[in-house]
Protein backbone atom coordinates (compact mmCIF):
# COMPACT_ATOMS: atom_id res chain seq x y z
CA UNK A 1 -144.98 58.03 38.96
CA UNK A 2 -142.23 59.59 40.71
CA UNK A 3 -141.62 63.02 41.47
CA UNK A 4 -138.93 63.39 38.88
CA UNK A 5 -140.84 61.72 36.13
CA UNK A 6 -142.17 64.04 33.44
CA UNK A 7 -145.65 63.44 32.20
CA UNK A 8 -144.99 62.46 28.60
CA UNK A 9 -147.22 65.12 27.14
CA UNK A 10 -144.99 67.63 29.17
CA UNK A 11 -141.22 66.49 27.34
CA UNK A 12 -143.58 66.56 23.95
CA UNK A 13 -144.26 69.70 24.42
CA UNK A 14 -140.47 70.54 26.14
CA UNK A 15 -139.47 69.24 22.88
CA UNK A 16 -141.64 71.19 20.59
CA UNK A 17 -140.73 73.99 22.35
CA UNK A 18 -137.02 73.32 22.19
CA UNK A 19 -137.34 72.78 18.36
CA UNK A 20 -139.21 76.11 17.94
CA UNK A 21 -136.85 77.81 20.06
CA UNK A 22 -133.47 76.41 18.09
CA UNK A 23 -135.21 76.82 14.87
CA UNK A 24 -136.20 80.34 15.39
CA UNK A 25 -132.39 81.14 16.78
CA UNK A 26 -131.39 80.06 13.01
CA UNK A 27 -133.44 82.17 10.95
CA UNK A 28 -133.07 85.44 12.97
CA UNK A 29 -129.61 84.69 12.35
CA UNK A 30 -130.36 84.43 8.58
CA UNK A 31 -132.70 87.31 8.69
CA UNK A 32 -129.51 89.51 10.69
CA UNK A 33 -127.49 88.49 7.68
CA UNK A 34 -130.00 89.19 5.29
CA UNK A 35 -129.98 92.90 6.62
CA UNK A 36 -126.24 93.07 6.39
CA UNK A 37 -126.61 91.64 2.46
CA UNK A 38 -129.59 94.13 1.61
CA UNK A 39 -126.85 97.08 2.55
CA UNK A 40 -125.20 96.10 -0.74
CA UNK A 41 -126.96 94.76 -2.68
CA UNK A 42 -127.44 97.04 -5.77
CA UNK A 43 -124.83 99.13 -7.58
CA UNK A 44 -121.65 98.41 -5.14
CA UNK A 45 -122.54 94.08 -6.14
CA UNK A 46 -123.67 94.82 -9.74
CA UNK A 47 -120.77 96.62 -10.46
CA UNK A 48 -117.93 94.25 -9.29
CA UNK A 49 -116.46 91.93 -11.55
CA UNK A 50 -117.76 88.59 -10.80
CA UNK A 51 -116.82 84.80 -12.25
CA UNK A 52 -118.96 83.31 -14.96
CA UNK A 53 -120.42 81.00 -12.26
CA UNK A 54 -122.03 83.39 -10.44
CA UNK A 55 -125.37 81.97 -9.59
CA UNK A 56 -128.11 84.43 -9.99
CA UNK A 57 -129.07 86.61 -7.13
CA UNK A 58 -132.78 85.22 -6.77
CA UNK A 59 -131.06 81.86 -6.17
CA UNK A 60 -129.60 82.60 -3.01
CA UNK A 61 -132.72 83.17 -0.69
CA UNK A 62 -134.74 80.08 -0.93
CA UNK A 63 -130.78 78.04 -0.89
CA UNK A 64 -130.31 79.82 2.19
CA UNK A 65 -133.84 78.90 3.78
CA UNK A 66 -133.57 75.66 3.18
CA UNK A 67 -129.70 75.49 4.53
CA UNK A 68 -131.03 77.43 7.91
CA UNK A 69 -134.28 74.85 8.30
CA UNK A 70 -131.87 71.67 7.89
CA UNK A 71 -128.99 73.48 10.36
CA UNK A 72 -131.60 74.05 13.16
CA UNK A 73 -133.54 70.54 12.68
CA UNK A 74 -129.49 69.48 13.19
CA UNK A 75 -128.99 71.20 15.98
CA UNK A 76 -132.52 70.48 17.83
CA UNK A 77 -131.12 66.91 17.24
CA UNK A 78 -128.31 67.45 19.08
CA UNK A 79 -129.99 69.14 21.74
CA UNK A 80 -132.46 66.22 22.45
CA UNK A 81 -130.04 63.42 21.96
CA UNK A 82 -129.20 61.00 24.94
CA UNK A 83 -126.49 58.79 25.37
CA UNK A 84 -126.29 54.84 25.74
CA UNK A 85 -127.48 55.48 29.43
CA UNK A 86 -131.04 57.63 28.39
CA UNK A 87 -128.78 60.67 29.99
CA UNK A 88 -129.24 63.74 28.10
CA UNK A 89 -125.93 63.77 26.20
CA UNK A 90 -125.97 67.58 24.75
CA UNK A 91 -122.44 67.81 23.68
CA UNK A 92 -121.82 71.38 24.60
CA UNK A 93 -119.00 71.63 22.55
CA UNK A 94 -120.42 70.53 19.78
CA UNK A 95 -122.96 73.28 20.66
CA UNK A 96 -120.54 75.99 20.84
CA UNK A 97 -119.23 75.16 17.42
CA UNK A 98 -122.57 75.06 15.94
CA UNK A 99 -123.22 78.71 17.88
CA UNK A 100 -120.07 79.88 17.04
CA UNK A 101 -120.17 78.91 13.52
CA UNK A 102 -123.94 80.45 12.80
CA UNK A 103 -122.81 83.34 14.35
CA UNK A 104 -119.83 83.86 11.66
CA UNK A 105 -122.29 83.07 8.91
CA UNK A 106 -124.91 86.10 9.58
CA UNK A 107 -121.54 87.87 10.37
CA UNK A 108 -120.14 87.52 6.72
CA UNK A 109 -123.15 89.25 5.15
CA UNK A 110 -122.16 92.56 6.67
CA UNK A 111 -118.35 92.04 6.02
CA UNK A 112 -119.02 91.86 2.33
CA UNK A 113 -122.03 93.68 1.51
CA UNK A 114 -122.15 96.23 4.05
CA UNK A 115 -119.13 97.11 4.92
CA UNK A 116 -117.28 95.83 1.38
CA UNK A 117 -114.85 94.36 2.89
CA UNK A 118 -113.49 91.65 0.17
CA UNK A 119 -110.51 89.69 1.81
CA UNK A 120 -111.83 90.42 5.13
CA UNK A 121 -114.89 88.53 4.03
CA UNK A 122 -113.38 85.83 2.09
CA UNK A 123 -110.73 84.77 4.95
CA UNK A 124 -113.93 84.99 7.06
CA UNK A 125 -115.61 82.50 5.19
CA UNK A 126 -112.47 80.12 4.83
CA UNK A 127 -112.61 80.04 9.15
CA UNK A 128 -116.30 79.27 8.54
CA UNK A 129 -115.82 76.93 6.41
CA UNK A 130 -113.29 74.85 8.91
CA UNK A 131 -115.88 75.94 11.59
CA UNK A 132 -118.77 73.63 9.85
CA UNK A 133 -116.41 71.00 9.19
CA UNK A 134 -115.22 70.43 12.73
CA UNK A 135 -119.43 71.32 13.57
CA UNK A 136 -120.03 68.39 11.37
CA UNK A 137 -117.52 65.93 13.18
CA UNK A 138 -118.85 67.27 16.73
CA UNK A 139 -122.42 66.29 15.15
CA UNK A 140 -121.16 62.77 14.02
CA UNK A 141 -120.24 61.81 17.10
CA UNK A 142 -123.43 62.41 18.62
CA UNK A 143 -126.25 61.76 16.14
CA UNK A 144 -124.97 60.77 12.93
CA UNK A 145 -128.31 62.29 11.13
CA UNK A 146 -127.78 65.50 12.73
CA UNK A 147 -124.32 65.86 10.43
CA UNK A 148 -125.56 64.57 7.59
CA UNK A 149 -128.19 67.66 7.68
CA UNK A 150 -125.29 69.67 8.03
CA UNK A 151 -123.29 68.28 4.92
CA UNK A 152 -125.31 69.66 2.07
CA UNK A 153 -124.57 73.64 3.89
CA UNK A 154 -121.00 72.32 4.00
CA UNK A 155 -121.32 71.83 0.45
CA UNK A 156 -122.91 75.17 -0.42
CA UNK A 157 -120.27 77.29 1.83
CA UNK A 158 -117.51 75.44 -0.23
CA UNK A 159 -118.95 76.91 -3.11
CA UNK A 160 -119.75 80.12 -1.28
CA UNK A 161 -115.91 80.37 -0.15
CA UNK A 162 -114.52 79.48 -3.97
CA UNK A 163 -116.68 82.64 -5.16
CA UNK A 164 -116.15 84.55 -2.59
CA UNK A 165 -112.11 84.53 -2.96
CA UNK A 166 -112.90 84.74 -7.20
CA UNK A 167 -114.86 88.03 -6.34
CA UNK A 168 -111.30 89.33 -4.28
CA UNK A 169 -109.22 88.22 -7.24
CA UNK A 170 -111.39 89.70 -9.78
CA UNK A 171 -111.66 93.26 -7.92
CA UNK A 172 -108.27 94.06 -5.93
């Protein structure tokens, strides 16, 4: 074995490492947003006029759980993957985005509950939005399985953004 080899044991445990390490990153973000959320939750959200379709509040905790597990197993993904050559291929821009983006998700929390900040918060999640989109592309190009774990938060943050904006219209 050569000097620059790595024992196999050692990259499992790199990896498992790296996976803990990206994971974790995801969920303090959720649990930073969660803070930001807990600031208003209550009488300020209770007492704004909100569409019909307003899933119930217990919904949103284990949606968002499940959203931050699949974004970081995503993102680990595209960490590890290697291109054609066995070269670690990490994408950093597709790494930015992905920061970037998570970043501007724990963000909106505190732009809407805490601070109550309606339009602020909905144009906020309209960049986020176009943020996971162009994430997802970034993803796609390389590991295809890594975007595809991002679609179904894509999904929910389309749904997120179409309430969000009903909740400004509903209580200028």
């Amino acid at each position: 074995m050569s000097e620059l080899e790595v024992p196999t044991s050692t990259k499992s445990s790199n990896s498992a490492i790296q996976f803990l390490g990206i994971v974790t990153f995801c969920y303090l973000v959720s649990f930073v947003g969660a803070e930001g959320a807990l600031k208003g939750l209550g009488d300020w959200y209770e007492m704004l006029h909100k569409p019909s379709w307003t899933p119930p509040n217990w919904l949103f905790a284990p949606v968002w759980t499940i959203l931050y597990g699949m974004m970081g197993v995503a993102a680990w993904q595209v960490w590890r993957a290697k291109d054609s050559s066995g070269e670690s291929s990490r994408k950093p821009a597709a790494v930015a985005l992905f920061v970037f983006q998570i970043l501007l998700n724990g963000l909106w929390s505190w732009i809407f509950f805490a601070f109550h900040q309606l339009l602020a918060s909905a144009l906020e999640i309209a960049l986020l939005w176009v943020l996971i989109g162009l994430t997802i592309l970034a993803f796609a190009k390389v590991k295809a399985s890594a975007a595809w774990l991002l679609t179904p938060y894509w999904v929910w943050v389309t749904f997120a953004t179409c309430l969000s904006f009903s909740i400004f219209r509903l209580n200028k």
